[in-house]
PDB file of N, CA and C in Angstrom:
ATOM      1  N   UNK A   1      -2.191 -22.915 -16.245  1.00  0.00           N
ATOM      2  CA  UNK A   1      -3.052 -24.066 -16.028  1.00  0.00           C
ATOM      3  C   UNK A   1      -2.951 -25.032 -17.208  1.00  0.00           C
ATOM      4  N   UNK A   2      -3.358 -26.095 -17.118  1.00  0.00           N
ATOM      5  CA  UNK A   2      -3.217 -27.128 -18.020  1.00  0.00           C
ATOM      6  C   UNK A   2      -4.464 -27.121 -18.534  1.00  0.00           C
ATOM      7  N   UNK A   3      -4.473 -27.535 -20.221  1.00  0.00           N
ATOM      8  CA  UNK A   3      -5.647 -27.016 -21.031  1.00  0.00           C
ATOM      9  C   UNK A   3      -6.217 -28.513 -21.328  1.00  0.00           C
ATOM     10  N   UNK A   4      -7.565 -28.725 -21.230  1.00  0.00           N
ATOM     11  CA  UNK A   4      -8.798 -29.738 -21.733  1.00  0.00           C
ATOM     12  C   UNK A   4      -7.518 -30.514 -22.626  1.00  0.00           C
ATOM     13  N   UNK A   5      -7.879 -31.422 -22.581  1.00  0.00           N
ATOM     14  CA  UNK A   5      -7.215 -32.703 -23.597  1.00  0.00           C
ATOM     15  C   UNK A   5      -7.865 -32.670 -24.846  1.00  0.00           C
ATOM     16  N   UNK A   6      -7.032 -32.120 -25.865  1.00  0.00           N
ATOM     17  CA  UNK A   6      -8.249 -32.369 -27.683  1.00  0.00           C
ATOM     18  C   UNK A   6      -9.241 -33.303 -27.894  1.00  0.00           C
ATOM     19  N   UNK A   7     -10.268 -33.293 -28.367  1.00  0.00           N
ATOM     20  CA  UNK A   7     -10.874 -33.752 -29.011  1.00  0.00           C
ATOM     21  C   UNK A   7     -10.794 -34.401 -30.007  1.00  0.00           C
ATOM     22  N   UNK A   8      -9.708 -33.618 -31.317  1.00  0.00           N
ATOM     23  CA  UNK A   8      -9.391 -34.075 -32.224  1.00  0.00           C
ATOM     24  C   UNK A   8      -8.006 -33.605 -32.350  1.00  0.00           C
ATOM     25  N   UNK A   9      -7.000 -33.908 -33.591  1.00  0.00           N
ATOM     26  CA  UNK A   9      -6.026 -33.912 -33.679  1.00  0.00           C
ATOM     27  C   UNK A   9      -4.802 -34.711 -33.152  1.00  0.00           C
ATOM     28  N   UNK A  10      -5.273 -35.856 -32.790  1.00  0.00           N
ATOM     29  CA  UNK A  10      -4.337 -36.531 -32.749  1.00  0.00           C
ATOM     30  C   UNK A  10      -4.613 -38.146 -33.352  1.00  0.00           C
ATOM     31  N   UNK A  11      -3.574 -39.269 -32.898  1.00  0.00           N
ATOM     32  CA  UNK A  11      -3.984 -40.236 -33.563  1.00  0.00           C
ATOM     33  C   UNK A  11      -3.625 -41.689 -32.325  1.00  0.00           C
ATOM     34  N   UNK A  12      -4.935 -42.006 -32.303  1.00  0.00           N
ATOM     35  CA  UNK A  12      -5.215 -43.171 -31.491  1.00  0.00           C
ATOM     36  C   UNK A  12      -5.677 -44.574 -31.802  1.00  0.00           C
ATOM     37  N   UNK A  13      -5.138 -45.469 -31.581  1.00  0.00           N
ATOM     38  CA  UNK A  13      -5.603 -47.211 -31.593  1.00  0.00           C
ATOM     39  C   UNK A  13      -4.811 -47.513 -33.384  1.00  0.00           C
ATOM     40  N   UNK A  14      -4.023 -46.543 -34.110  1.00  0.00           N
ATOM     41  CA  UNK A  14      -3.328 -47.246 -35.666  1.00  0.00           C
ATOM     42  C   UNK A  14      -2.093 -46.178 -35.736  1.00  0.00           C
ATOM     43  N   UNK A  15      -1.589 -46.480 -36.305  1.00  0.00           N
ATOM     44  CA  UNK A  15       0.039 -46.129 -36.818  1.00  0.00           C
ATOM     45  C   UNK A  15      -0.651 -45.022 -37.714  1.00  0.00           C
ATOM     46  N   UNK A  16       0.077 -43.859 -37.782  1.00  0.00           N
ATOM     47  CA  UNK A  16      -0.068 -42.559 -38.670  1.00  0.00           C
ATOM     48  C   UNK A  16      -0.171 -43.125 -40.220  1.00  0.00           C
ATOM     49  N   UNK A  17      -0.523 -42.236 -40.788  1.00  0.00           N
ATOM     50  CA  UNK A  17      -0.299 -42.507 -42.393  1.00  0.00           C
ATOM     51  C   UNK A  17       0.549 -40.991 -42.796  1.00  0.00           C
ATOM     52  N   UNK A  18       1.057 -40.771 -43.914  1.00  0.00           N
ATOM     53  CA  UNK A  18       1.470 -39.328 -44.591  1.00  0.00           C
ATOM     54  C   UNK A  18       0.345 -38.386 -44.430  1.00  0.00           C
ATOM     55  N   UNK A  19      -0.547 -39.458 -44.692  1.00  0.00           N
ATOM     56  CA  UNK A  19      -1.471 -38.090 -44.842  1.00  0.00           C
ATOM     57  C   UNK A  19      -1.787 -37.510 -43.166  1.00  0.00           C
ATOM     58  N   UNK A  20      -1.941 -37.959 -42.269  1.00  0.00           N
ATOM     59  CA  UNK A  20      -2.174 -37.827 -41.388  1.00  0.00           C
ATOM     60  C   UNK A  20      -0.871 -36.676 -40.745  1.00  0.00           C
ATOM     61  N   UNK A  21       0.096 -37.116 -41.118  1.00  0.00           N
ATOM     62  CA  UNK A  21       1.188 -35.958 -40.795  1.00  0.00           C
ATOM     63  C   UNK A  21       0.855 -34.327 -41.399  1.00  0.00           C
ATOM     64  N   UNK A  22       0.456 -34.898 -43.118  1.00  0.00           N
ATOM     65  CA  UNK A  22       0.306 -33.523 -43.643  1.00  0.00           C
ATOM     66  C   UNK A  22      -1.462 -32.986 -43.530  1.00  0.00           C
ATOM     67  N   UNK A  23      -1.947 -33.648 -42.804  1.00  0.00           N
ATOM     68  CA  UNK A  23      -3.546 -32.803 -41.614  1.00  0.00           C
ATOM     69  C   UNK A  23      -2.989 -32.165 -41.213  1.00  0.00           C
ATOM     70  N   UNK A  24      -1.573 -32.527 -40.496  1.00  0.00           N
ATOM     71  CA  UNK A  24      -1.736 -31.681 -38.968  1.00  0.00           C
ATOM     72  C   UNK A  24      -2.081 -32.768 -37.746  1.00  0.00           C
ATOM     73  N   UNK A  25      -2.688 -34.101 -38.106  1.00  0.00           N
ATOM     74  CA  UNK A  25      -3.091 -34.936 -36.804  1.00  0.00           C
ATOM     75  C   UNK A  25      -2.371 -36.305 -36.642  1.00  0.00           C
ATOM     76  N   UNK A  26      -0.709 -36.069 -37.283  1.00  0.00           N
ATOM     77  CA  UNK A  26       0.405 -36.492 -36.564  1.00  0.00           C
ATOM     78  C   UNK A  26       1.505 -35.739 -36.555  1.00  0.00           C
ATOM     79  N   UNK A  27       2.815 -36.336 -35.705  1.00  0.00           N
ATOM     80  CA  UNK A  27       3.805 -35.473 -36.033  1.00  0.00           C
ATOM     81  C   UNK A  27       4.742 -36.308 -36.808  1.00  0.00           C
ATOM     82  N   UNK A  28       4.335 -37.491 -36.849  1.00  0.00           N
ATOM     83  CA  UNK A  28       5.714 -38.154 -37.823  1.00  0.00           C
ATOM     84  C   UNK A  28       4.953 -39.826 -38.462  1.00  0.00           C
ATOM     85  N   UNK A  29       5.818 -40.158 -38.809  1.00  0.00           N
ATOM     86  CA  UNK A  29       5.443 -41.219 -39.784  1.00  0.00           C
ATOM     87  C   UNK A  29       6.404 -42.102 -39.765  1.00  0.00           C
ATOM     88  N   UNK A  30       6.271 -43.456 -39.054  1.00  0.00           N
ATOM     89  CA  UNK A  30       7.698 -44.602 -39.242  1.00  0.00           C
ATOM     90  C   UNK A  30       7.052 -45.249 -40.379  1.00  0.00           C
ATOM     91  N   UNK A  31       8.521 -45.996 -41.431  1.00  0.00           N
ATOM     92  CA  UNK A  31       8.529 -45.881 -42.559  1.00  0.00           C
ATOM     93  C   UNK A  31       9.601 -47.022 -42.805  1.00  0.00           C
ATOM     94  N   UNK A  32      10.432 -47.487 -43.050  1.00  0.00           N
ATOM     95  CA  UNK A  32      11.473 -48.460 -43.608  1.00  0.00           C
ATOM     96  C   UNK A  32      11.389 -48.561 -44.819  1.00  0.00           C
ATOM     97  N   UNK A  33      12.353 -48.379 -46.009  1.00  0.00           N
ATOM     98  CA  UNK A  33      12.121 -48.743 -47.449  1.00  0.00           C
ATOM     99  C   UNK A  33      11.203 -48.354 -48.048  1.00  0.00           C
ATOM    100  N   UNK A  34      10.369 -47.436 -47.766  1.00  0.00           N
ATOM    101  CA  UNK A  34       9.564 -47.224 -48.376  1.00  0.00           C
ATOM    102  C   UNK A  34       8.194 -47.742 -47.732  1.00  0.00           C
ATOM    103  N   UNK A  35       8.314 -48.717 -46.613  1.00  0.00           N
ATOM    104  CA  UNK A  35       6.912 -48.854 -46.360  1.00  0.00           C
ATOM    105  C   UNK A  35       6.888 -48.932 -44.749  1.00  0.00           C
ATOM    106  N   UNK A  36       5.701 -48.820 -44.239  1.00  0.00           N
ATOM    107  CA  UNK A  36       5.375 -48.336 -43.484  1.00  0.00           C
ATOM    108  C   UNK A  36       5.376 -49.525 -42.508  1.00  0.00           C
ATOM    109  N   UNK A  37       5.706 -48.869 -41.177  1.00  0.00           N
ATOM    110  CA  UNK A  37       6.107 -50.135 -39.663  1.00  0.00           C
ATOM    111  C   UNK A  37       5.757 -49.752 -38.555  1.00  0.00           C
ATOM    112  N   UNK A  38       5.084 -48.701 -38.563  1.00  0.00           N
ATOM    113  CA  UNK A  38       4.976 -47.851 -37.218  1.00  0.00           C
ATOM    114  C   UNK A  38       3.480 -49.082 -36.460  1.00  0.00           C
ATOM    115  N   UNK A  39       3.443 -49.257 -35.377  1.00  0.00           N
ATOM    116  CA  UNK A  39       2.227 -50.156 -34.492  1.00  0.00           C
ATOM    117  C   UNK A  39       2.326 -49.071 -33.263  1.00  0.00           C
ATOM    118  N   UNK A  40       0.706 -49.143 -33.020  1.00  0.00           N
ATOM    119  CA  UNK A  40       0.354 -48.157 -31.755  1.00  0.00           C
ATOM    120  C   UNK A  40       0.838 -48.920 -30.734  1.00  0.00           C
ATOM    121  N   UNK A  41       1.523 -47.821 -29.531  1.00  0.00           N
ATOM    122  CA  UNK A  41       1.847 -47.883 -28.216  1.00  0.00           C
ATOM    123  C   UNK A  41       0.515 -48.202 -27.199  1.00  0.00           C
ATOM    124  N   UNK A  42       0.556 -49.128 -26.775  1.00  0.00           N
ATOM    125  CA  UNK A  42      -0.582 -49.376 -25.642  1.00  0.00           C
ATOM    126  C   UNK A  42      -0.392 -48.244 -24.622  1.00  0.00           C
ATOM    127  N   UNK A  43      -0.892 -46.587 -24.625  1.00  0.00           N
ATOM    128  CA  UNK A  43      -1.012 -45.959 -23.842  1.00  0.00           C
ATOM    129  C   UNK A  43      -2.039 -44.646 -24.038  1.00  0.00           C
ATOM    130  N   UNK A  44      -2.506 -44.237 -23.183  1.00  0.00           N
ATOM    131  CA  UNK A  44      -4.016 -43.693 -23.265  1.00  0.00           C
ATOM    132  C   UNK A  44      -3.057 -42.269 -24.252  1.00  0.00           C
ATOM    133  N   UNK A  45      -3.858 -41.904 -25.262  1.00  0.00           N
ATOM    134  CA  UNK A  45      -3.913 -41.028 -26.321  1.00  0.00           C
ATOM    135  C   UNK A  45      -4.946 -40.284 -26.170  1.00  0.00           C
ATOM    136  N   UNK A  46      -5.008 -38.766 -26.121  1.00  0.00           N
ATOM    137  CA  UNK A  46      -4.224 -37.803 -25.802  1.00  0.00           C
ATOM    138  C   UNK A  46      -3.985 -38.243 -24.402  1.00  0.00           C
ATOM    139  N   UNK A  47      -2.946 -38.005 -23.764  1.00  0.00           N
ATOM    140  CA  UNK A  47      -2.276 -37.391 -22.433  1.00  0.00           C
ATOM    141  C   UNK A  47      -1.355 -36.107 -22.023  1.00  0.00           C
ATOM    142  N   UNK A  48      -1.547 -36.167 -20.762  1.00  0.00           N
ATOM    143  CA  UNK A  48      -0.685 -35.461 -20.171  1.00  0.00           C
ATOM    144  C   UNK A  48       0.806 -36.069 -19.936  1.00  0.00           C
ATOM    145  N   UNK A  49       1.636 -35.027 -20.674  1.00  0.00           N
ATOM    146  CA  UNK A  49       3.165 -35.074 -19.717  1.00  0.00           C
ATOM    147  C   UNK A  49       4.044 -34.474 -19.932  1.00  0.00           C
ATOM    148  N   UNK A  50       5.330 -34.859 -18.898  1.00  0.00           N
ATOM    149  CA  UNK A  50       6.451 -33.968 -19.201  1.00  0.00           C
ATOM    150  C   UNK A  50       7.392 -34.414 -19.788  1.00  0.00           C
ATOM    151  N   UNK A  51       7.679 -33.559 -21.053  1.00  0.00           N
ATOM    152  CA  UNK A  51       8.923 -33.484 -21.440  1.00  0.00           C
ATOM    153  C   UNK A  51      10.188 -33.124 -21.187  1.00  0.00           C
ATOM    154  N   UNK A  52      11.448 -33.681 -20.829  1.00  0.00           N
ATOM    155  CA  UNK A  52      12.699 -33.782 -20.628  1.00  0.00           C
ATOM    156  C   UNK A  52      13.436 -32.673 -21.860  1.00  0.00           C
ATOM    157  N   UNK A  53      13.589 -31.539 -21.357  1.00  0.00           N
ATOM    158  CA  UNK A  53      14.304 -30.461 -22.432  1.00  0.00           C
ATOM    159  C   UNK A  53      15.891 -31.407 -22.495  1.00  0.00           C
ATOM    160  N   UNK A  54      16.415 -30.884 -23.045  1.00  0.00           N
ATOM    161  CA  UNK A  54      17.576 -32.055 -23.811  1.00  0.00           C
ATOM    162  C   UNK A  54      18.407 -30.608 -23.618  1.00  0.00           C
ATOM    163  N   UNK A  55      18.303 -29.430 -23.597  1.00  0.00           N
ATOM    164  CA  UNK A  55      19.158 -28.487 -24.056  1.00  0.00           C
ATOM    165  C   UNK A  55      19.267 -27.459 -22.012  1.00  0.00           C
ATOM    166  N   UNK A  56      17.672 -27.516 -21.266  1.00  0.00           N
ATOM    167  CA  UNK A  56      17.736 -27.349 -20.205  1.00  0.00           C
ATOM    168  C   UNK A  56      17.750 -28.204 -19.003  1.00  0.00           C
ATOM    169  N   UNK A  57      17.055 -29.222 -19.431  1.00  0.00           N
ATOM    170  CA  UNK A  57      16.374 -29.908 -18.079  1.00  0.00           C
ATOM    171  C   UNK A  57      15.942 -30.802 -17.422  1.00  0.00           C
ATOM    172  N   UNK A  58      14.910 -29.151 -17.913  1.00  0.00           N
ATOM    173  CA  UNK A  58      13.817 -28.051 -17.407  1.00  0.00           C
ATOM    174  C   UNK A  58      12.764 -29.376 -18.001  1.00  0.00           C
ATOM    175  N   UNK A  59      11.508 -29.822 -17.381  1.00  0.00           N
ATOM    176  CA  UNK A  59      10.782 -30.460 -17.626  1.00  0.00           C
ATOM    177  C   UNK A  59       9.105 -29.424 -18.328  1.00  0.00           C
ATOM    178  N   UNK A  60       9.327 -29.660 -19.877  1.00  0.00           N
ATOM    179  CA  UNK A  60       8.167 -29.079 -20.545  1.00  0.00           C
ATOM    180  C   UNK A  60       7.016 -29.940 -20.515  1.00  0.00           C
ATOM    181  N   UNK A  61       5.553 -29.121 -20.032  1.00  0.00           N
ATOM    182  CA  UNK A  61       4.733 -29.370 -19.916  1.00  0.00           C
ATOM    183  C   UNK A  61       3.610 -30.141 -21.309  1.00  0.00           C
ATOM    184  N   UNK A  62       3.359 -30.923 -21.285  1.00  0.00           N
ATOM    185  CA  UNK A  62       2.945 -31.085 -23.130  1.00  0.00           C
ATOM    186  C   UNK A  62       1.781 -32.280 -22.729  1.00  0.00           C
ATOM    187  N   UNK A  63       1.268 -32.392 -24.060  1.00  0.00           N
ATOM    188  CA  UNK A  63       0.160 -33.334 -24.308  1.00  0.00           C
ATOM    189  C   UNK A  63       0.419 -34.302 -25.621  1.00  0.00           C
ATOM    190  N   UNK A  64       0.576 -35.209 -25.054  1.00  0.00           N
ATOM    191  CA  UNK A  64       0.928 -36.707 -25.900  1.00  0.00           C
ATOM    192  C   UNK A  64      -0.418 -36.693 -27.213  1.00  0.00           C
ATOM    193  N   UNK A  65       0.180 -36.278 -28.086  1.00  0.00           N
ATOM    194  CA  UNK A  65      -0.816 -36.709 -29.401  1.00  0.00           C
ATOM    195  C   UNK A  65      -0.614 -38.354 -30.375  1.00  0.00           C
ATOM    196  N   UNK A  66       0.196 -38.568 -30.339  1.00  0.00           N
ATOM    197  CA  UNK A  66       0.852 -39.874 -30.777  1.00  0.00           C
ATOM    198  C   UNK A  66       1.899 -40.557 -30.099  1.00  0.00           C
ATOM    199  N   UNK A  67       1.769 -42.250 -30.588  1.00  0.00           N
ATOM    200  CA  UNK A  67       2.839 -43.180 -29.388  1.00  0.00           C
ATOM    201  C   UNK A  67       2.794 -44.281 -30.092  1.00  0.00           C
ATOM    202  N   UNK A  68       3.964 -44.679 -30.958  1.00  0.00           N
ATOM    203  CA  UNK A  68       4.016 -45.185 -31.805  1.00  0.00           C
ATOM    204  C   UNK A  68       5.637 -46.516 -31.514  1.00  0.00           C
ATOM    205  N   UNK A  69       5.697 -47.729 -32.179  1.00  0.00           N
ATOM    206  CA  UNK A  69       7.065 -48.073 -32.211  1.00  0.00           C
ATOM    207  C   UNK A  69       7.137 -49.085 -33.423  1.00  0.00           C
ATOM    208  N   UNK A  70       8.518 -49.154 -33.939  1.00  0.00           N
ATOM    209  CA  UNK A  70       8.660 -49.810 -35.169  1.00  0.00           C
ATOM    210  C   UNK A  70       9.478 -51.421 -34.594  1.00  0.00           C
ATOM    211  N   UNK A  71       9.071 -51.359 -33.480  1.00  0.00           N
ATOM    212  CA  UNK A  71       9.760 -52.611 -32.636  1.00  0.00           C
ATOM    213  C   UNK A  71      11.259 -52.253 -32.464  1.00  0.00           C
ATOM    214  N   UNK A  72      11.861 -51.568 -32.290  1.00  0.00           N
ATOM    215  CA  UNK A  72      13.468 -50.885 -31.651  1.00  0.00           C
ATOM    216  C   UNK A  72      12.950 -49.941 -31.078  1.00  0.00           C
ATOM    217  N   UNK A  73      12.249 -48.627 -31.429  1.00  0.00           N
ATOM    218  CA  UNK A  73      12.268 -47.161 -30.787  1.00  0.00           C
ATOM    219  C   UNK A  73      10.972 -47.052 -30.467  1.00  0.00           C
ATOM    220  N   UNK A  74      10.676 -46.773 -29.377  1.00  0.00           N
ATOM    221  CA  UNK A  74       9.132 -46.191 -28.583  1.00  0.00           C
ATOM    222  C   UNK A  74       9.122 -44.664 -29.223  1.00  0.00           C
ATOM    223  N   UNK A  75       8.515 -43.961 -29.726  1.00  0.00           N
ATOM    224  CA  UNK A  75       8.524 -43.050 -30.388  1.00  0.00           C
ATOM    225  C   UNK A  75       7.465 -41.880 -29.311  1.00  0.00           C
ATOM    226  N   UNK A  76       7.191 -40.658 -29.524  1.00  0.00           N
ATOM    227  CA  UNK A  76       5.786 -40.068 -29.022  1.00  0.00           C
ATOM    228  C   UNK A  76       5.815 -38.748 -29.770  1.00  0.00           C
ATOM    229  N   UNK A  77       4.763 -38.116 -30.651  1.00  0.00           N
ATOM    230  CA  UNK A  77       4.395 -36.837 -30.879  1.00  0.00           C
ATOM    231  C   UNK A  77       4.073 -36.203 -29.945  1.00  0.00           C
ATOM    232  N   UNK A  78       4.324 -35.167 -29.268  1.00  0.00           N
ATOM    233  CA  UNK A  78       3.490 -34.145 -28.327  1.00  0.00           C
ATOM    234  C   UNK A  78       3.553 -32.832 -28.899  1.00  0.00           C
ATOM    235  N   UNK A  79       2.427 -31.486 -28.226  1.00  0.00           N
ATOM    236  CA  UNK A  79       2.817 -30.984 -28.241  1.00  0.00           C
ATOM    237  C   UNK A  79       2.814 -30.196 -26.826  1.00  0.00           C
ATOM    238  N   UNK A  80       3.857 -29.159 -26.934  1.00  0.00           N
ATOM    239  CA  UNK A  80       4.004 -27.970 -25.494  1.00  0.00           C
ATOM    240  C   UNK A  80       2.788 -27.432 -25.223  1.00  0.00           C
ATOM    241  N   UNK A  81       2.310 -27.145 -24.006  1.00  0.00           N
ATOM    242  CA  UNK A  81       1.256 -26.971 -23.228  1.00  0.00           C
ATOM    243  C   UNK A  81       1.461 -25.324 -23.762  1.00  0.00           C
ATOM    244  N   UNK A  82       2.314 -24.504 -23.090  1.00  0.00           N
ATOM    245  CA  UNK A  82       2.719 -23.375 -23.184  1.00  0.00           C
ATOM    246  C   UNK A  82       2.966 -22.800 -24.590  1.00  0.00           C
ATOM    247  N   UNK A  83       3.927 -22.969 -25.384  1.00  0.00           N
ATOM    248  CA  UNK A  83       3.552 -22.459 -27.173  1.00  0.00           C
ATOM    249  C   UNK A  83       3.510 -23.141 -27.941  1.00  0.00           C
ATOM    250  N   UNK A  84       2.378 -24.186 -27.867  1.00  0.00           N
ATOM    251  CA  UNK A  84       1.831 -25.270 -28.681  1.00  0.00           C
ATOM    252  C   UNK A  84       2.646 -25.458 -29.899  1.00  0.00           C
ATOM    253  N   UNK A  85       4.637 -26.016 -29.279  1.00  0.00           N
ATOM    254  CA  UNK A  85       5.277 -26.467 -30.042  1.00  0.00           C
ATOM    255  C   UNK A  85       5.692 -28.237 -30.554  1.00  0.00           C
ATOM    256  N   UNK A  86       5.376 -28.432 -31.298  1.00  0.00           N
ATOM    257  CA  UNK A  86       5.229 -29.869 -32.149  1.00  0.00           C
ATOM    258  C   UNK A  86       6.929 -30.655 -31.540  1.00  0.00           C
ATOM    259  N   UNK A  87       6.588 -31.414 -30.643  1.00  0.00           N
ATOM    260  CA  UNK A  87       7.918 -31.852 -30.521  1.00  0.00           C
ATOM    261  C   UNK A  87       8.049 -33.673 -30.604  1.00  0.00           C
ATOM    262  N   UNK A  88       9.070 -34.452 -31.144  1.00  0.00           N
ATOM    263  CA  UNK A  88       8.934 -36.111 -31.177  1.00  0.00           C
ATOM    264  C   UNK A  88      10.113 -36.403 -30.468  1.00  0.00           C
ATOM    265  N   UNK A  89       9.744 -37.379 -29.698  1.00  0.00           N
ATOM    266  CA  UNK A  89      10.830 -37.994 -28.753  1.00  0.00           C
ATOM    267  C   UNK A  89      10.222 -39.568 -28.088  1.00  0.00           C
ATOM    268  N   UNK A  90      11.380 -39.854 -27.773  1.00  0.00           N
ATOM    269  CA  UNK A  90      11.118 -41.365 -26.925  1.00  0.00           C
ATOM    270  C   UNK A  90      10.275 -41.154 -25.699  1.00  0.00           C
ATOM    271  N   UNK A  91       9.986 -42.297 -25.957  1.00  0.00           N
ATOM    272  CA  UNK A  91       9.169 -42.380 -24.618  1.00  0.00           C
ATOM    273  C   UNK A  91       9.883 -42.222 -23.185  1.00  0.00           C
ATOM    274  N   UNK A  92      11.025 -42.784 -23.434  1.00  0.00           N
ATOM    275  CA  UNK A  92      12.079 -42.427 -22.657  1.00  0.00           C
ATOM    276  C   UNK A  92      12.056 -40.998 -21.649  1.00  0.00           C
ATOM    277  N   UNK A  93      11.686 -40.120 -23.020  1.00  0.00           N
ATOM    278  CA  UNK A  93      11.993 -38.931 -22.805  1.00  0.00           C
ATOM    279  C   UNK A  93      10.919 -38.126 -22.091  1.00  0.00           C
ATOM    280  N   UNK A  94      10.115 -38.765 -21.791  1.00  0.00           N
ATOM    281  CA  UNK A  94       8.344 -38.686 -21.102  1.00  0.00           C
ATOM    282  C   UNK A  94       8.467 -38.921 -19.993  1.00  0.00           C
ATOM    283  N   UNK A  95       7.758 -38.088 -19.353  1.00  0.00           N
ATOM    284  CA  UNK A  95       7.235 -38.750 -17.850  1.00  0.00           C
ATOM    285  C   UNK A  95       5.553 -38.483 -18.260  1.00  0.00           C
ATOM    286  N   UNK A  96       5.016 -39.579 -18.219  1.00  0.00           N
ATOM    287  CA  UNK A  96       3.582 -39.707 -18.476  1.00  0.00           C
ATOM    288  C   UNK A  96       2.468 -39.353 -17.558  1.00  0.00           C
ATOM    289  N   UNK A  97       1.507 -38.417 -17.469  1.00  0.00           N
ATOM    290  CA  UNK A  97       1.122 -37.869 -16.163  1.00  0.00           C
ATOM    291  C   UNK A  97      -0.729 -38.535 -16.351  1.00  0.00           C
ATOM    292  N   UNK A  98      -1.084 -39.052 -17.282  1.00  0.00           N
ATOM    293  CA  UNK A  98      -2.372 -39.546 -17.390  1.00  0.00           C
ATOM    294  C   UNK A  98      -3.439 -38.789 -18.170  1.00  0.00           C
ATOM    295  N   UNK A  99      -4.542 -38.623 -18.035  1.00  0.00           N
ATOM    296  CA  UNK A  99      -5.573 -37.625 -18.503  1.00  0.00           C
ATOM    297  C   UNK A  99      -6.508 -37.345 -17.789  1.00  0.00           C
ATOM    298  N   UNK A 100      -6.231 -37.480 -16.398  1.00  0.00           N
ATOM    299  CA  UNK A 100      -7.133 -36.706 -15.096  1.00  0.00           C
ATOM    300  C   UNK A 100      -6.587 -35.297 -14.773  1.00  0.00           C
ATOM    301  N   UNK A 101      -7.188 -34.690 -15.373  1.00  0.00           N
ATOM    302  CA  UNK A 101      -6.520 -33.200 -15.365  1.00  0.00           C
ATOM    303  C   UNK A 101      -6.816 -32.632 -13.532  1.00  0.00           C
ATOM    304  N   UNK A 102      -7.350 -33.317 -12.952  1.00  0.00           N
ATOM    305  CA  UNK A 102      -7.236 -32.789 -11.555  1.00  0.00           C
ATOM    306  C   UNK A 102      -6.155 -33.039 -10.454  1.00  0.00           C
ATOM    307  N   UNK A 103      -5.595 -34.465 -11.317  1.00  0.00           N
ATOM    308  CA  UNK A 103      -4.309 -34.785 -10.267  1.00  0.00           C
ATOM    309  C   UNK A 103      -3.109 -34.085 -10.894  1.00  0.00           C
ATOM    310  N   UNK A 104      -3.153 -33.391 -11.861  1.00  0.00           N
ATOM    311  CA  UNK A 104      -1.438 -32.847 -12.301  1.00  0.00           C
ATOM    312  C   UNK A 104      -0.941 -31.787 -11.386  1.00  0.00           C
ATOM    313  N   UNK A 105       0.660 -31.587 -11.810  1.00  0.00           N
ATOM    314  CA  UNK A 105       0.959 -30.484 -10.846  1.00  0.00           C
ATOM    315  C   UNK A 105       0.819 -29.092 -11.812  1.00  0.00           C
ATOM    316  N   UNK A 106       1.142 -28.125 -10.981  1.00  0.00           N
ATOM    317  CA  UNK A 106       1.003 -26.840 -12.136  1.00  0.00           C
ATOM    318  C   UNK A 106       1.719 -26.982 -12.903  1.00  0.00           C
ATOM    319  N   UNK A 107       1.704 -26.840 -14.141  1.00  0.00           N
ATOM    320  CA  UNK A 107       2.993 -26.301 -15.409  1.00  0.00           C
ATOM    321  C   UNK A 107       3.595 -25.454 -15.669  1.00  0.00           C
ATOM    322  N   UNK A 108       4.325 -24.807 -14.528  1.00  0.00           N
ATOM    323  CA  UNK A 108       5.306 -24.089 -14.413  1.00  0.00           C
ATOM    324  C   UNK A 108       6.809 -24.311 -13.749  1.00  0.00           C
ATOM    325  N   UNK A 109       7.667 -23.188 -13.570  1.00  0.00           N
ATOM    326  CA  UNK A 109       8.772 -23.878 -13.322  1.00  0.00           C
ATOM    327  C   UNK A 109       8.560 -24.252 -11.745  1.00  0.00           C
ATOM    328  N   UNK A 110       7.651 -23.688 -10.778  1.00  0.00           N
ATOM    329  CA  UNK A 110       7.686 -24.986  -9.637  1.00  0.00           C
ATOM    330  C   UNK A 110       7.985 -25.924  -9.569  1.00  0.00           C
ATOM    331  N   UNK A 111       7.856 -26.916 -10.847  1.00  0.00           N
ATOM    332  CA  UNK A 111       7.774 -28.016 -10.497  1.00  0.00           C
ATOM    333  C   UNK A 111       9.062 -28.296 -10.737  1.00  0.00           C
ATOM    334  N   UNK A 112       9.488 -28.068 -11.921  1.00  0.00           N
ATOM    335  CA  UNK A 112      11.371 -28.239 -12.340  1.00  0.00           C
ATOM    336  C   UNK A 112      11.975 -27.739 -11.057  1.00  0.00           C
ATOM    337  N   UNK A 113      11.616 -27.274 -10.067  1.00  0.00           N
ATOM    338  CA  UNK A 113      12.646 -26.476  -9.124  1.00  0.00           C
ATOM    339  C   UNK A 113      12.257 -27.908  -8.117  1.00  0.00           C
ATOM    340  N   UNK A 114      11.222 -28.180  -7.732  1.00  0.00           N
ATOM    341  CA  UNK A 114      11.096 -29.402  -6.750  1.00  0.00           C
ATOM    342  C   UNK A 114      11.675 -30.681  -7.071  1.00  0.00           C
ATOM    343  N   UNK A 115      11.929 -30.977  -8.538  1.00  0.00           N
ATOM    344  CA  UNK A 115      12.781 -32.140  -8.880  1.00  0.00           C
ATOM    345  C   UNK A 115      13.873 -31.935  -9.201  1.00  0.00           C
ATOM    346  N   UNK A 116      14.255 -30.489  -8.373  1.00  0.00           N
ATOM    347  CA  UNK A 116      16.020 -30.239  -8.069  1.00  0.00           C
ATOM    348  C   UNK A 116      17.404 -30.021  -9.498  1.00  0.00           C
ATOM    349  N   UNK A 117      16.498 -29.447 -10.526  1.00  0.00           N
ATOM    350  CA  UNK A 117      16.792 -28.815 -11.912  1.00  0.00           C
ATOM    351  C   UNK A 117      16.940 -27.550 -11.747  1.00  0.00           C
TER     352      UNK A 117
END
């Protein structure tokens, strides 16, 4: 089943700071030269979605903690639903499922098998 959306730990409506990486309540930090460029993504923080495995697939189940861009790369912190692993990727790499936890599908491989993976 898909778990309550945090409360805390993540970072919504400003661009991460260092320190915020080394909380624990980001996963990364855009940066240029030394200073900092990252601007929040207009998209609801925390969410639901799936991640695009790069090595299977296989679409991992996860929750959007950060969504960030330095004006070239749409960026996103999540982590895995299943072993609450810290992963950063494009938005690209998202399929964004919202934060109505009643419309998702299960988070298992059902669903990778219905979108023919």
């Amino acid at each position: 089943m898909w778990p309550p959306l945090p409360a805390t730990g993540f970072i919504k409506g400003r661009a991460a700071t260092k320190q915020d990486v080394n909380s624990g309540d980001a996963a990364f930090f855009l940066e240029s030269n030394g200073k900092p460029e990252g601007r929040p993504l207009n998209i609801d923080i925390p969410q639901y979605a799936l991640l695009r495995d790069e090595t299977t697939g296989a679409d991992v189940p996860v929750i959007i903690v950060q969504a960030e861009t330095n004006g070239v790369s749409d960026i996103v912190g999540c982590i895995a639903v299943g072993n609450h692993t810290l992963h950063i990727a494009t938005l690209k790499e998202v399929s964004l499922l919202g934060t109505d936890i009643t419309n998702l599908p299960a988070p298992n491989n059902a669903l990778e098998r219905e979108r023919g993976q």
